[in-house]
N, C-alpha and C. Protein backbone atom coordinates (compact mmCIF):
# COMPACT_ATOMS: atom_id res chain seq x y z
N UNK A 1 124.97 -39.36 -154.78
CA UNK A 1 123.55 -39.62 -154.97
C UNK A 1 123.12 -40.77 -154.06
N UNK A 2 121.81 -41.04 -153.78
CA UNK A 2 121.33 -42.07 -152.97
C UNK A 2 121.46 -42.86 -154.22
N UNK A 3 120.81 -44.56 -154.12
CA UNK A 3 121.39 -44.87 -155.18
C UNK A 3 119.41 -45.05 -155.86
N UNK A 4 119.85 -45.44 -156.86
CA UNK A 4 118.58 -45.44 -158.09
C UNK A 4 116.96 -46.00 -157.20
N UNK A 5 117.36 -46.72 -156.57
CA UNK A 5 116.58 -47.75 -155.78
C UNK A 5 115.56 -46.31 -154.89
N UNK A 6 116.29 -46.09 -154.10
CA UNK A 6 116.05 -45.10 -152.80
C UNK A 6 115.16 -43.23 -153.86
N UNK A 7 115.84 -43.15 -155.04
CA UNK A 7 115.14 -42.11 -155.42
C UNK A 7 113.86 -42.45 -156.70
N UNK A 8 113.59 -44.19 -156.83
CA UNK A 8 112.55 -44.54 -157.89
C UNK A 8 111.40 -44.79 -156.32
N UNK A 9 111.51 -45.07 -155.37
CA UNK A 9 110.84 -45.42 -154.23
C UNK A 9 110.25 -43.86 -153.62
N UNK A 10 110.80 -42.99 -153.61
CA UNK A 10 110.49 -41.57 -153.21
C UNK A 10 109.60 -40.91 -154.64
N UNK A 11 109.92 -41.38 -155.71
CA UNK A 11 109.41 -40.44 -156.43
C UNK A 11 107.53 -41.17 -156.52
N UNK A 12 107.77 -43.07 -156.29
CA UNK A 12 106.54 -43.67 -156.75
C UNK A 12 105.50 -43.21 -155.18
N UNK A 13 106.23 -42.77 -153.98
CA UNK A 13 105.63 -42.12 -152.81
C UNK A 13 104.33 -40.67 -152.97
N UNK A 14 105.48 -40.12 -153.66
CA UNK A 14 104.65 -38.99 -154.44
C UNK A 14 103.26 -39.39 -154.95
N UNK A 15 103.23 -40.30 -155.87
CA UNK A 15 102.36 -40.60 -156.77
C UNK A 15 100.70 -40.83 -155.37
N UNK A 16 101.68 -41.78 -154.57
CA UNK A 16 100.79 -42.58 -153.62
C UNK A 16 99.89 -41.46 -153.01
N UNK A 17 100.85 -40.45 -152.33
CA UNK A 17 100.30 -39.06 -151.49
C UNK A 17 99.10 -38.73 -152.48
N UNK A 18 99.40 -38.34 -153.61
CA UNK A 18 98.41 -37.88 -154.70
C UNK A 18 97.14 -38.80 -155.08
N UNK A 19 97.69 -39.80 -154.73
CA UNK A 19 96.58 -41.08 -155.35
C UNK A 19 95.40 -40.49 -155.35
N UNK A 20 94.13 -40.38 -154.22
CA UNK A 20 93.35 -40.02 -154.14
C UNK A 20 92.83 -39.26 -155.48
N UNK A 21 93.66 -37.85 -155.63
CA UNK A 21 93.23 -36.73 -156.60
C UNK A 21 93.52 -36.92 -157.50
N UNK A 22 94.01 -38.07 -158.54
CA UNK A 22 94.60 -38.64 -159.52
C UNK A 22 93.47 -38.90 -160.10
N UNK A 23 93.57 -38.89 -161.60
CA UNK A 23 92.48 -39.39 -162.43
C UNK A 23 92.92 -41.19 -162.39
N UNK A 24 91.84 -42.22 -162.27
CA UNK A 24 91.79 -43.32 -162.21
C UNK A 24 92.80 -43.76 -163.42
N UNK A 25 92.35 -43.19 -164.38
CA UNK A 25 93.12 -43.80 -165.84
C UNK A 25 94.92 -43.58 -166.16
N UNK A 26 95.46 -42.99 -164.52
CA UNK A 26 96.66 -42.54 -164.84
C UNK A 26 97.64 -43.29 -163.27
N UNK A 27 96.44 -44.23 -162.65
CA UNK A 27 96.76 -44.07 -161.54
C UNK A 27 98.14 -45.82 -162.15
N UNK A 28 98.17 -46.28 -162.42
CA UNK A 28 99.09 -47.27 -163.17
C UNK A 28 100.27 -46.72 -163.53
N UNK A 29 100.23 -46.33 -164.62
CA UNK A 29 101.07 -45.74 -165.56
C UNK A 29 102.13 -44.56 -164.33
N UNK A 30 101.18 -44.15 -163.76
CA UNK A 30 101.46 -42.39 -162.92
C UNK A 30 102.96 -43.11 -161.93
N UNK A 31 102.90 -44.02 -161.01
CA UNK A 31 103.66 -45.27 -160.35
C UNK A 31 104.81 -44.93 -161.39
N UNK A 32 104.85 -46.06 -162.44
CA UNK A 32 106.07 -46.41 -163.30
C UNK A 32 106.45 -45.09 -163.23
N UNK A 33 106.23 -44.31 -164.19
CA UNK A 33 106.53 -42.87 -164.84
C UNK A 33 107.32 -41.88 -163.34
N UNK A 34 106.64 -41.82 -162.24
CA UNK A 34 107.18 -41.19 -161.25
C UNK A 34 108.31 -41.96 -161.05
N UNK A 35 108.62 -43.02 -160.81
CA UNK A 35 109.40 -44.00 -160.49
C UNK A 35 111.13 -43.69 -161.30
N UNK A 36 110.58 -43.78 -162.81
CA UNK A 36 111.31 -43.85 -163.59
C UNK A 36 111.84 -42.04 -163.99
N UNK A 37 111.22 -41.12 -163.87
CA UNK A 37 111.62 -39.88 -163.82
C UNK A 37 111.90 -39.30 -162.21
N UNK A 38 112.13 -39.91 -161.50
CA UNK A 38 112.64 -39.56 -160.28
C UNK A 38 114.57 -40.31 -160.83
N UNK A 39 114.41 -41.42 -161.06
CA UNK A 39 115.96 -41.95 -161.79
C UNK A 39 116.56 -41.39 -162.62
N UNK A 40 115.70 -40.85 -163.29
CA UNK A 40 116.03 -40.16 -164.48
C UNK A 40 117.68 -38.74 -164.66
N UNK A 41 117.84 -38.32 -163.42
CA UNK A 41 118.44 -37.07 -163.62
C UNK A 41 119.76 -37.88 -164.04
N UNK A 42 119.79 -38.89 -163.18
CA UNK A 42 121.30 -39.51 -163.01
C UNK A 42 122.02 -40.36 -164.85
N UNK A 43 121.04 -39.99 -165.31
CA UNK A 43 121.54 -40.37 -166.87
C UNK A 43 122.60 -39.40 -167.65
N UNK A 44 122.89 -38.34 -166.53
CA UNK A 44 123.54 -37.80 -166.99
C UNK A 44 125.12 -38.13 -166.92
N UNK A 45 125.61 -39.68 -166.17
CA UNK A 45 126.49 -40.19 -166.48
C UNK A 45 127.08 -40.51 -167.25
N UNK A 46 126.18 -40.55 -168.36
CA UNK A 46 126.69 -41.30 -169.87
C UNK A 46 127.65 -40.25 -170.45
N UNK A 47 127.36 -39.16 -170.01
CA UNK A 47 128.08 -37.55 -170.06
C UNK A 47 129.83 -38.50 -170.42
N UNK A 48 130.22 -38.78 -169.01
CA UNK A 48 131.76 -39.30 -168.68
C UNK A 48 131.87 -40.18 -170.00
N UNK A 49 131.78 -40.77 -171.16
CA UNK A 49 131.68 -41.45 -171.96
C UNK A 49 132.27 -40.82 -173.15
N UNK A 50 131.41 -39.50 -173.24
CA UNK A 50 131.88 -38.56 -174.34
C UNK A 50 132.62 -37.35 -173.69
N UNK A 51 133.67 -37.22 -172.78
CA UNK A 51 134.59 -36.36 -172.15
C UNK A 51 133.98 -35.52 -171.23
N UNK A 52 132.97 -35.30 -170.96
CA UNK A 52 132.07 -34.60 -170.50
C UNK A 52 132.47 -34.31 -168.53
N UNK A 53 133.20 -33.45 -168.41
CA UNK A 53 133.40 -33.95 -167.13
C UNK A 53 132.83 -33.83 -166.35
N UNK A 54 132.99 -34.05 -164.49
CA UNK A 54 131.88 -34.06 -163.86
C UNK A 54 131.36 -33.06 -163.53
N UNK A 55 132.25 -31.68 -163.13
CA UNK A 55 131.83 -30.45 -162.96
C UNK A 55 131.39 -29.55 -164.04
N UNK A 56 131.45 -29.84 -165.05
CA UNK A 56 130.91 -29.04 -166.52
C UNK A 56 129.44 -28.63 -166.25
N UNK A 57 128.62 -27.58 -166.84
CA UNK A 57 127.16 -27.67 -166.50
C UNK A 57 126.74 -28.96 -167.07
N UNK A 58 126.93 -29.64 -168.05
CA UNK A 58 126.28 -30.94 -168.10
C UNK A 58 126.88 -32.05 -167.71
N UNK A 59 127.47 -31.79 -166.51
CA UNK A 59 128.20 -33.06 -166.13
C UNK A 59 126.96 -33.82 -165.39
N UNK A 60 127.75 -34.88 -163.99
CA UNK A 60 126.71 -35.19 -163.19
C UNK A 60 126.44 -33.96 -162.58
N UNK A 61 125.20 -33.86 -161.72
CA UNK A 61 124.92 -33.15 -161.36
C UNK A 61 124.62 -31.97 -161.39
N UNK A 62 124.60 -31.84 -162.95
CA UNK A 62 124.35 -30.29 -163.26
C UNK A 62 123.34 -30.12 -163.67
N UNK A 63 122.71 -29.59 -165.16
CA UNK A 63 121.65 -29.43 -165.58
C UNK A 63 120.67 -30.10 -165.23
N UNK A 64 121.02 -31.76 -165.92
CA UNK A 64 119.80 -32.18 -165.17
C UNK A 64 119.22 -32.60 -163.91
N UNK A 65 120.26 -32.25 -163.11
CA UNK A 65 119.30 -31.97 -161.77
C UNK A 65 118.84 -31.03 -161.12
N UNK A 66 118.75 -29.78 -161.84
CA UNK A 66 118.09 -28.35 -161.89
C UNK A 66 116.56 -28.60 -161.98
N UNK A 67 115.88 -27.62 -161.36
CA UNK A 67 114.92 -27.37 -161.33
C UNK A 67 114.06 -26.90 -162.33
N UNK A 68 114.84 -26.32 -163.43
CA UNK A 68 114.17 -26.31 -164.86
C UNK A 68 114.37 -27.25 -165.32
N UNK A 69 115.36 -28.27 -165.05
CA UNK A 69 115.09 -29.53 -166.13
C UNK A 69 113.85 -30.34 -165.27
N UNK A 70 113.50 -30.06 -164.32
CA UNK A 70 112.77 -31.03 -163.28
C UNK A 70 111.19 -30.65 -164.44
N UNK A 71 110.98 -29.21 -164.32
CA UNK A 71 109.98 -28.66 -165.23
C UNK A 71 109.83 -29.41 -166.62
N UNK A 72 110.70 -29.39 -167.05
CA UNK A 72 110.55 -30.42 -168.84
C UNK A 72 110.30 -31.52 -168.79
N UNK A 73 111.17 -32.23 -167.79
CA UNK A 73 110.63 -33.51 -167.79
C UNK A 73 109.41 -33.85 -167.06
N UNK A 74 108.89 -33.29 -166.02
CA UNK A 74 107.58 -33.21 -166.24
C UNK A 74 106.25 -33.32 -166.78
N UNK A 75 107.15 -32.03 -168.04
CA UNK A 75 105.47 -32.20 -168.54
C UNK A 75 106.06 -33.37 -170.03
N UNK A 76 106.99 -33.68 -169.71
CA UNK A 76 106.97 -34.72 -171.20
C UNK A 76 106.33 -36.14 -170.54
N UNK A 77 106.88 -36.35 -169.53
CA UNK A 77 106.20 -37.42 -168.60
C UNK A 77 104.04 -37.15 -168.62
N UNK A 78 103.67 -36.17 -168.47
CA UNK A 78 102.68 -35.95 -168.94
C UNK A 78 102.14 -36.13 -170.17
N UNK A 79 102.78 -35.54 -171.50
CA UNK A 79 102.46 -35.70 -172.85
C UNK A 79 102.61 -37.12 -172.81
N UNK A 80 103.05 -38.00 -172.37
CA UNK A 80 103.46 -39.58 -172.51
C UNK A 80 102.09 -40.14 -172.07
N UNK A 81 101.53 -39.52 -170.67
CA UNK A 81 100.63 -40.25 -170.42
C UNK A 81 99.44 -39.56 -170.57
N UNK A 82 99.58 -38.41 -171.23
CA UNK A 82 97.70 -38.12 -172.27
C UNK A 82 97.88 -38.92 -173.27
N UNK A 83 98.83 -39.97 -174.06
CA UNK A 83 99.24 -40.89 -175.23
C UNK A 83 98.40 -41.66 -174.48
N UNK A 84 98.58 -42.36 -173.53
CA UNK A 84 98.29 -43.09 -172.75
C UNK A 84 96.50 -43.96 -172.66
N UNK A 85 96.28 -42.21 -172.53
CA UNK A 85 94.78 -42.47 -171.90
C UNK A 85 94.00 -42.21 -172.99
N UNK A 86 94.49 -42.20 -174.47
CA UNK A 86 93.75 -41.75 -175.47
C UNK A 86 92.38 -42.45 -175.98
N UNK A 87 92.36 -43.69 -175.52
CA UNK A 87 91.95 -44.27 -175.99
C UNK A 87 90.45 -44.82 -174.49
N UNK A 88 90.36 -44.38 -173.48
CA UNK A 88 90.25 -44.07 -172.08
C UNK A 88 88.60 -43.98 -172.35
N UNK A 89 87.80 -44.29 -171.64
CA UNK A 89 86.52 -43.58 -171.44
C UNK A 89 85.80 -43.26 -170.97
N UNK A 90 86.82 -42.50 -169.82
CA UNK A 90 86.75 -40.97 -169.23
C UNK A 90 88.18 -40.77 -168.72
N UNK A 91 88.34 -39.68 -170.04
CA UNK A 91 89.26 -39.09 -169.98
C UNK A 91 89.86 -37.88 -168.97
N UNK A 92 90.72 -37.80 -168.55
CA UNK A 92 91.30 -36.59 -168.20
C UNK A 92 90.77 -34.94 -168.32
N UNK A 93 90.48 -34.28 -167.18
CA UNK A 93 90.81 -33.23 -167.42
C UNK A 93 91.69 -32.08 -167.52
N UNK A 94 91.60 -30.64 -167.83
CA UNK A 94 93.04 -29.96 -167.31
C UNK A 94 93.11 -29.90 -166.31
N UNK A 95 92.52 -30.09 -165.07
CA UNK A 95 92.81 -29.92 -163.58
C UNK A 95 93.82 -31.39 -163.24
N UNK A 96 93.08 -32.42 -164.02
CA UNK A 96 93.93 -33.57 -164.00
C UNK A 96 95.01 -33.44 -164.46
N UNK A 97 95.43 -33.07 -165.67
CA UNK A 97 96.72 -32.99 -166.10
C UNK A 97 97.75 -32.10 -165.21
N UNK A 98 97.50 -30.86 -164.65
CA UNK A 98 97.93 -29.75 -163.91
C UNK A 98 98.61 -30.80 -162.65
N UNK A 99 97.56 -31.62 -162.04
CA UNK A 99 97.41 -32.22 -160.99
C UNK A 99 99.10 -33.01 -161.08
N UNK A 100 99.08 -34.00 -162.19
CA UNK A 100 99.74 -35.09 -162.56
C UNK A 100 101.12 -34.13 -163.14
N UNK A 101 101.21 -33.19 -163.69
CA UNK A 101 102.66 -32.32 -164.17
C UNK A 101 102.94 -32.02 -162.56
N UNK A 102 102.45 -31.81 -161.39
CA UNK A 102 103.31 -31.04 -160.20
C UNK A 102 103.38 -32.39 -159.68
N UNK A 103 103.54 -33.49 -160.08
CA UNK A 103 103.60 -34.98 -159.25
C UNK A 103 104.87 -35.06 -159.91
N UNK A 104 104.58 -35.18 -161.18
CA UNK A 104 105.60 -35.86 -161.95
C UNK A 104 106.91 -34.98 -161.65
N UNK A 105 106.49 -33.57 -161.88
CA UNK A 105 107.74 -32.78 -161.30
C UNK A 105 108.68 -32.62 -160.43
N UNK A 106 107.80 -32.58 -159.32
CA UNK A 106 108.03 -32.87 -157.89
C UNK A 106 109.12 -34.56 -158.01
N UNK A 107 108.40 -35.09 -158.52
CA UNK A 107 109.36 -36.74 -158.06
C UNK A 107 110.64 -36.33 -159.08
N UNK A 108 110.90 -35.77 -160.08
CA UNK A 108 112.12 -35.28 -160.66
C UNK A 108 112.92 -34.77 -159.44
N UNK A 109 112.16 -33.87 -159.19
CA UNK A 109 113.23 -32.24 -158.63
C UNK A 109 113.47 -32.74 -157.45
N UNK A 110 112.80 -34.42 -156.76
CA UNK A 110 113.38 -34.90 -155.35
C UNK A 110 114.90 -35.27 -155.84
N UNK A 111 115.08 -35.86 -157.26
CA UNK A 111 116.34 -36.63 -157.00
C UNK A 111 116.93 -35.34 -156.54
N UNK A 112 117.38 -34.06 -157.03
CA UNK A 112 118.11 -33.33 -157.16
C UNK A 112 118.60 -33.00 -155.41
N UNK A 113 117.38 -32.87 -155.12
CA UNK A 113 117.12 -32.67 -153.51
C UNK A 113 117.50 -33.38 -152.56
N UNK A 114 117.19 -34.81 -153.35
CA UNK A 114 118.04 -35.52 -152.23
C UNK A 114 119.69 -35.66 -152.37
N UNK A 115 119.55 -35.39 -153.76
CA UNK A 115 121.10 -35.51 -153.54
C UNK A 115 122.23 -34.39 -152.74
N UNK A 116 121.68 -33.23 -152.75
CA UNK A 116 122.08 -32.29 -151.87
C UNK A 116 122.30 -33.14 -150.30
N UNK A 117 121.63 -34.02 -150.22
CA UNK A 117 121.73 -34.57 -148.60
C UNK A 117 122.79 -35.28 -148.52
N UNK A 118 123.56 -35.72 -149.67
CA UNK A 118 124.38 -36.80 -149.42
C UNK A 118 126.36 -36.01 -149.11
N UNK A 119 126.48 -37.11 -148.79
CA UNK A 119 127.92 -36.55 -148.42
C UNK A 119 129.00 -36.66 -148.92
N UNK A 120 128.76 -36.59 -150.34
CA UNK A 120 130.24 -36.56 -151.38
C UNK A 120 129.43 -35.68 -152.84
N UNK A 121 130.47 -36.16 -153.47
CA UNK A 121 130.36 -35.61 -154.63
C UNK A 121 130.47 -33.89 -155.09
N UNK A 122 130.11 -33.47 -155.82
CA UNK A 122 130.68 -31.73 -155.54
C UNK A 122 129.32 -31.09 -155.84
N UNK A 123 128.25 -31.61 -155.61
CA UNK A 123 127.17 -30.56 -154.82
C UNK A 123 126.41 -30.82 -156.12
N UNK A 124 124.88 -30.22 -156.20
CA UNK A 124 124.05 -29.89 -156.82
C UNK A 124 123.40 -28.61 -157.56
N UNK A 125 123.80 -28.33 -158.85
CA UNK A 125 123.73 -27.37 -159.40
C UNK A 125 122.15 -26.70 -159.54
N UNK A 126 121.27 -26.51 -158.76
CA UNK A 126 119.94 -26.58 -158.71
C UNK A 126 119.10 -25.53 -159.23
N UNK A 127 119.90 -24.49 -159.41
CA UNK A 127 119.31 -23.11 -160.46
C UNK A 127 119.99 -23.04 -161.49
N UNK A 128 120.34 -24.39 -162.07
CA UNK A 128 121.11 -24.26 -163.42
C UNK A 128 119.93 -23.92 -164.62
N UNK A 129 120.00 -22.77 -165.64
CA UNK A 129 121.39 -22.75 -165.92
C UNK A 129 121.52 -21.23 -165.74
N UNK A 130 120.51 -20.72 -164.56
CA UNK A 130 120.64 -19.53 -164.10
C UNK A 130 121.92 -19.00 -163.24
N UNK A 131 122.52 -20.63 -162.42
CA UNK A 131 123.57 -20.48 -161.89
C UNK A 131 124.20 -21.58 -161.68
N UNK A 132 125.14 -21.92 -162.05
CA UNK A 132 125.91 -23.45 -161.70
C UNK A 132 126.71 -23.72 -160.64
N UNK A 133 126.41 -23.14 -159.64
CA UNK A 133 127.03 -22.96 -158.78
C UNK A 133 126.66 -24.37 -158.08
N UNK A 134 127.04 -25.10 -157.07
CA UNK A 134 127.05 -26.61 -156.83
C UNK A 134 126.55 -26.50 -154.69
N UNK A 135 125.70 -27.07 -154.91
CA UNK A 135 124.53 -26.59 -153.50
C UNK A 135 124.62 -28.34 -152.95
N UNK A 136 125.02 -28.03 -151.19
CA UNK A 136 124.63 -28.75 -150.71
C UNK A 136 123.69 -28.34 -149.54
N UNK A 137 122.52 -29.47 -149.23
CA UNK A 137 121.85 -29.20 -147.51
C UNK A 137 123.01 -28.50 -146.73
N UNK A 138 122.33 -27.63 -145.50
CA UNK A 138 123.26 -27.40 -144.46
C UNK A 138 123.69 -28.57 -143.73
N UNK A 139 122.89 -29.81 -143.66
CA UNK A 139 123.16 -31.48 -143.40
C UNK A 139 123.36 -32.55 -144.18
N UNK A 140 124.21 -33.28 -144.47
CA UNK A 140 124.39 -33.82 -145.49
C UNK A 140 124.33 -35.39 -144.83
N UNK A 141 123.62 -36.12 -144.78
CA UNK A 141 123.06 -37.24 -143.34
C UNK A 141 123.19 -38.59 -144.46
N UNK A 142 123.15 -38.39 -145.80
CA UNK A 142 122.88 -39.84 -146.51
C UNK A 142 124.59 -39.99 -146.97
N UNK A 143 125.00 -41.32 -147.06
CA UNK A 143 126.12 -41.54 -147.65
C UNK A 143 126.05 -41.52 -148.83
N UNK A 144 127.11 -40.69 -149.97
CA UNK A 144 126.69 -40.85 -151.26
C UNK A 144 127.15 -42.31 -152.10
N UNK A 145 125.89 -43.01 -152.73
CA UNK A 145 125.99 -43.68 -153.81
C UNK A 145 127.26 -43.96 -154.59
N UNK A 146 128.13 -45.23 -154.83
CA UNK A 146 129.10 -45.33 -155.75
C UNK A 146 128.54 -44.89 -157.36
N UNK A 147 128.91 -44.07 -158.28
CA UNK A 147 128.69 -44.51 -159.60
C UNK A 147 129.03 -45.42 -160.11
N UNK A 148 127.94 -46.46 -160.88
CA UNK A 148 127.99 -47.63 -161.58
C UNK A 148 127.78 -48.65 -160.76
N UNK A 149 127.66 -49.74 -160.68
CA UNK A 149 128.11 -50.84 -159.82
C UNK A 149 129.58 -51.48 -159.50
N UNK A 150 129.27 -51.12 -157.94
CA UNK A 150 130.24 -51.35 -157.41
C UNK A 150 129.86 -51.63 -155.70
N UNK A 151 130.51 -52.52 -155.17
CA UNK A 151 130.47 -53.06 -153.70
C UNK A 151 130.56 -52.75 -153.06
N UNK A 152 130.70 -51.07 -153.03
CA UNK A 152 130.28 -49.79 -152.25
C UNK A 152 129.14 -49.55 -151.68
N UNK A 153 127.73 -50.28 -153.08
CA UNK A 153 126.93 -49.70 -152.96
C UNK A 153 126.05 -50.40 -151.73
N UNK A 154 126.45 -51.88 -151.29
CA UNK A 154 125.59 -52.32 -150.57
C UNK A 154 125.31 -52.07 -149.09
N UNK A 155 126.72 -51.24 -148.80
CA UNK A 155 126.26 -50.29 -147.24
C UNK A 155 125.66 -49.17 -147.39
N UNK A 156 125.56 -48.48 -148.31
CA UNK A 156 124.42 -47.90 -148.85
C UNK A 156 122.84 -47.70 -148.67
N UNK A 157 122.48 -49.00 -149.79
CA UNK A 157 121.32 -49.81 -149.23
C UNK A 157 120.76 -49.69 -148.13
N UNK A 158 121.92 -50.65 -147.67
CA UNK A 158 121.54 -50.57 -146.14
C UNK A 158 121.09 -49.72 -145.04
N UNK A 159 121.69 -48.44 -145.44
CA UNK A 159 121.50 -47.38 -145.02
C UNK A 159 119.97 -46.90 -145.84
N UNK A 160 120.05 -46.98 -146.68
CA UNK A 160 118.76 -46.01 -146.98
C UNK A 160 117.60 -46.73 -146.67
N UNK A 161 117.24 -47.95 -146.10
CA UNK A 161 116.70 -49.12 -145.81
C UNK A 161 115.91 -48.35 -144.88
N UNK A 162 117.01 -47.84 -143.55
CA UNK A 162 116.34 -47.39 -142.81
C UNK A 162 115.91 -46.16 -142.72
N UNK A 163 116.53 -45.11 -143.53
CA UNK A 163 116.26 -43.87 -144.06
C UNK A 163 114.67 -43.59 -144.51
N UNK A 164 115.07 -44.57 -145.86
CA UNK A 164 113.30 -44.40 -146.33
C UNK A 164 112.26 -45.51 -146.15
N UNK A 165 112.69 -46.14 -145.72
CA UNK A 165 111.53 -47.43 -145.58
C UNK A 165 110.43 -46.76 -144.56
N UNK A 166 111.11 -46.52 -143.31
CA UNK A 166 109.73 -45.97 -142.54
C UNK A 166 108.91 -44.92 -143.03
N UNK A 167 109.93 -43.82 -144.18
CA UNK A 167 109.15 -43.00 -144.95
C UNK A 167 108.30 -43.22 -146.30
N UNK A 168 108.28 -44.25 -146.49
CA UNK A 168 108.10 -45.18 -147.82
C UNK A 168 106.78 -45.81 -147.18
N UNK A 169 107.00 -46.60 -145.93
CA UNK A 169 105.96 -47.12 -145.43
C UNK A 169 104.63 -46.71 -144.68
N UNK A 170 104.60 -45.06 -144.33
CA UNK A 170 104.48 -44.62 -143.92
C UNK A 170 103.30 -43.84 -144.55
N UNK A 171 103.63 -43.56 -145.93
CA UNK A 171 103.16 -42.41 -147.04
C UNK A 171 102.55 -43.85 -147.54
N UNK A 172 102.24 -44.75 -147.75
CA UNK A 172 101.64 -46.03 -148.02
C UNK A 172 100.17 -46.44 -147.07
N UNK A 173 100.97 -46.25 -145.90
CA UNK A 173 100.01 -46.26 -144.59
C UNK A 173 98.88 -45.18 -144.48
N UNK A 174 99.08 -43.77 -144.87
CA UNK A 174 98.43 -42.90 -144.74
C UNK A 174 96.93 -43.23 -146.05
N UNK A 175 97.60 -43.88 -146.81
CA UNK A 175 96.38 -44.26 -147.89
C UNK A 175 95.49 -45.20 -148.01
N UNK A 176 96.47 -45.97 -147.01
CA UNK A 176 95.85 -47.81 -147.06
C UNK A 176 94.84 -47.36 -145.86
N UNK A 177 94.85 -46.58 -144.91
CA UNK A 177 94.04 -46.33 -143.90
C UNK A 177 92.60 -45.80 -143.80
N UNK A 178 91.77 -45.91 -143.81
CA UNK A 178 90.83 -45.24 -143.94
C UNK A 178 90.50 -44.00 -142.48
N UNK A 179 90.84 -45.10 -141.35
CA UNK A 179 90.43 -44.38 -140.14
C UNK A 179 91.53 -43.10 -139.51
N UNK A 180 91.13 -41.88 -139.90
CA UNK A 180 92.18 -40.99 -139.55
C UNK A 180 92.82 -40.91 -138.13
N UNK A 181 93.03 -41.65 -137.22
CA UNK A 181 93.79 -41.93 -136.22
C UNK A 181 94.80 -42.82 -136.89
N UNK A 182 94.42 -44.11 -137.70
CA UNK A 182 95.46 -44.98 -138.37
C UNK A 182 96.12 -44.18 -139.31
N UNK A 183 95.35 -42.76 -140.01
CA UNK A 183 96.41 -42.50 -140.82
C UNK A 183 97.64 -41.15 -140.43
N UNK A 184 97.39 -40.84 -138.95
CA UNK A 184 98.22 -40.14 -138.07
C UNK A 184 98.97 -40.85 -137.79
N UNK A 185 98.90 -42.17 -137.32
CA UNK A 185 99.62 -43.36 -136.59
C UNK A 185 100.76 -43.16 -137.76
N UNK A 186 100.27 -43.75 -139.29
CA UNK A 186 101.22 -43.52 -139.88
C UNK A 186 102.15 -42.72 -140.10
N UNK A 187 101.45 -41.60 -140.29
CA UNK A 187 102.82 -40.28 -140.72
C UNK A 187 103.54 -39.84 -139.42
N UNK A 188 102.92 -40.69 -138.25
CA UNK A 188 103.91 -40.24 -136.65
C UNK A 188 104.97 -41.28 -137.36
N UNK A 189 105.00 -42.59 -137.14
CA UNK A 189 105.55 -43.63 -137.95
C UNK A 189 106.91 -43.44 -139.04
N UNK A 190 106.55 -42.73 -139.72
CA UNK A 190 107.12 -42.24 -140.93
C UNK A 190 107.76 -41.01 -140.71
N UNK A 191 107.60 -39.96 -140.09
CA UNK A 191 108.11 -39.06 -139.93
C UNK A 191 109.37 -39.45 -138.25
N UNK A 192 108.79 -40.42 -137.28
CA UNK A 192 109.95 -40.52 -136.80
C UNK A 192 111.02 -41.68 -136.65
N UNK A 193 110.42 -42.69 -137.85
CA UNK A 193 111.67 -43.26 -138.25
C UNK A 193 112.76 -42.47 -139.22
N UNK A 194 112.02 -41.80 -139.79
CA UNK A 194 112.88 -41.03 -141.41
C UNK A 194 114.15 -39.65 -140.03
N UNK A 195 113.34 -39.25 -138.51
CA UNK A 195 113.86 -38.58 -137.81
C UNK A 195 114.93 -39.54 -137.10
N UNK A 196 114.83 -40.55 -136.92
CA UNK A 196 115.78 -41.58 -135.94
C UNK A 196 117.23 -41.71 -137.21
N UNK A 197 116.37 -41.88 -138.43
CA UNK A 197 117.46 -42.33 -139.28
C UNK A 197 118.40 -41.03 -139.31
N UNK A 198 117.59 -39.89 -139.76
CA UNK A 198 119.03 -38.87 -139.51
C UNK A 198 119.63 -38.44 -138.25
N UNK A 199 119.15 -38.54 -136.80
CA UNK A 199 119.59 -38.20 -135.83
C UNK A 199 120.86 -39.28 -135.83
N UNK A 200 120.59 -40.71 -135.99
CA UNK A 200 121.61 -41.79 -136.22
C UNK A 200 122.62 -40.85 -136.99
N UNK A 201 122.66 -40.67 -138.19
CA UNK A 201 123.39 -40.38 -139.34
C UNK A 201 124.11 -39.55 -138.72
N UNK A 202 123.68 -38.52 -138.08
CA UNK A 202 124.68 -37.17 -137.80
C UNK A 202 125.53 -37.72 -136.38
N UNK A 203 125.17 -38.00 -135.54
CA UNK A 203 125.50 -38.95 -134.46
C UNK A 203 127.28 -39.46 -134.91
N UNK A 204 127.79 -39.60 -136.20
CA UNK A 204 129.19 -39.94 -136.74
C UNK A 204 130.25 -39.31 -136.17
């Protein structure tokens, strides 16, 4: 896996892209929640605790980093934040909610995705539990993440620094901009640092 850092930063990106079409009353909350359900799959560590091993469908990498679990957690991340806005005055509509379930989703179903990119571990079960079969990219360009903490993780970092920062900064830029030349500038920006970082990567 990239480590927690690199997939709470991709999922709060999401949110940003969306900002605009976001209902105001979710645009707070929407940040954390993407943030924190983009981290989310990797809880399935606690698995190793109760014998659970890693290749089992509920090991790491199994269920919950499927694309139907990406769907549930979703819309519970949603039910959390119509709690939210209950009290709001102006509330949400269903186009809003619709809007905010394919955000929230989407920043789930990246961890899964990105973890396919990385270069260990025994793959990503991504049509579970239609098939458990364990899927990597045809490129696998990110180094994978130590589980737990450990002094592995800080070349890592380092690495994803340059991976996603220009793509992080980039999807930031496109919003902060008003003038659509500045917000091309950006996504040239962002799309060819996030390209330098994997041309580097494969380059090994």
């Amino acid at each position: 896996m990239p480590t927690i850092v690199g997939h709470a930063l991709v999922g709060m990106s999401l949110v940003h892209v969306a900002r605009p079409w976001l209902h105001p009353a979710w645009l707070k909350p929407a940040y954390v929640w993407a943030g924190v359900l983009a981290m989310a799959p990797d809880a399935d560590v606690l698995g190793f605790r109760f014998g659970i091993e890693y290749g089992d469908p509920l090991g790491h990498r199994g269920l919950s980093h499927a694309l139907v679990a990406a769907a549930i957690i979703g819309a519970l991340g949603v039910a959390r934040l119509l709690l939210h806005v209950r009290k709001a005055e102006s509330k949400p509509g269903a186009r809003d909610a619709l809007l905010l379930y394919v955000v929230l989703t989407l920043a789930t179903a990246s961890h899964g995705m990105l973890d396919m990119l990385t270069d260990g571990g025994l793959g990503v079960a991504l049509w579970g539990p239609f098939s458990w079969r364990r899927l990597f990219w045809p490129v696998t360009p990110i180094p994978v993440s130590p589980i737990g903490l450990h002094p592995a993780v800080i070349p890592v970092l380092l690495w994803e620094a340059t991976f996603f920062l220009p793509l992080f900064l980039g999807t930031w830029g496109m919003n902060g901009l008003r003038n659509v030349y500045g917000r091309a500038l950006a996504a040239g920006f962002a799309l060819a640092g996030t390209a330098g970082a994997f041309l580097y990567r494969l380059s090994f």
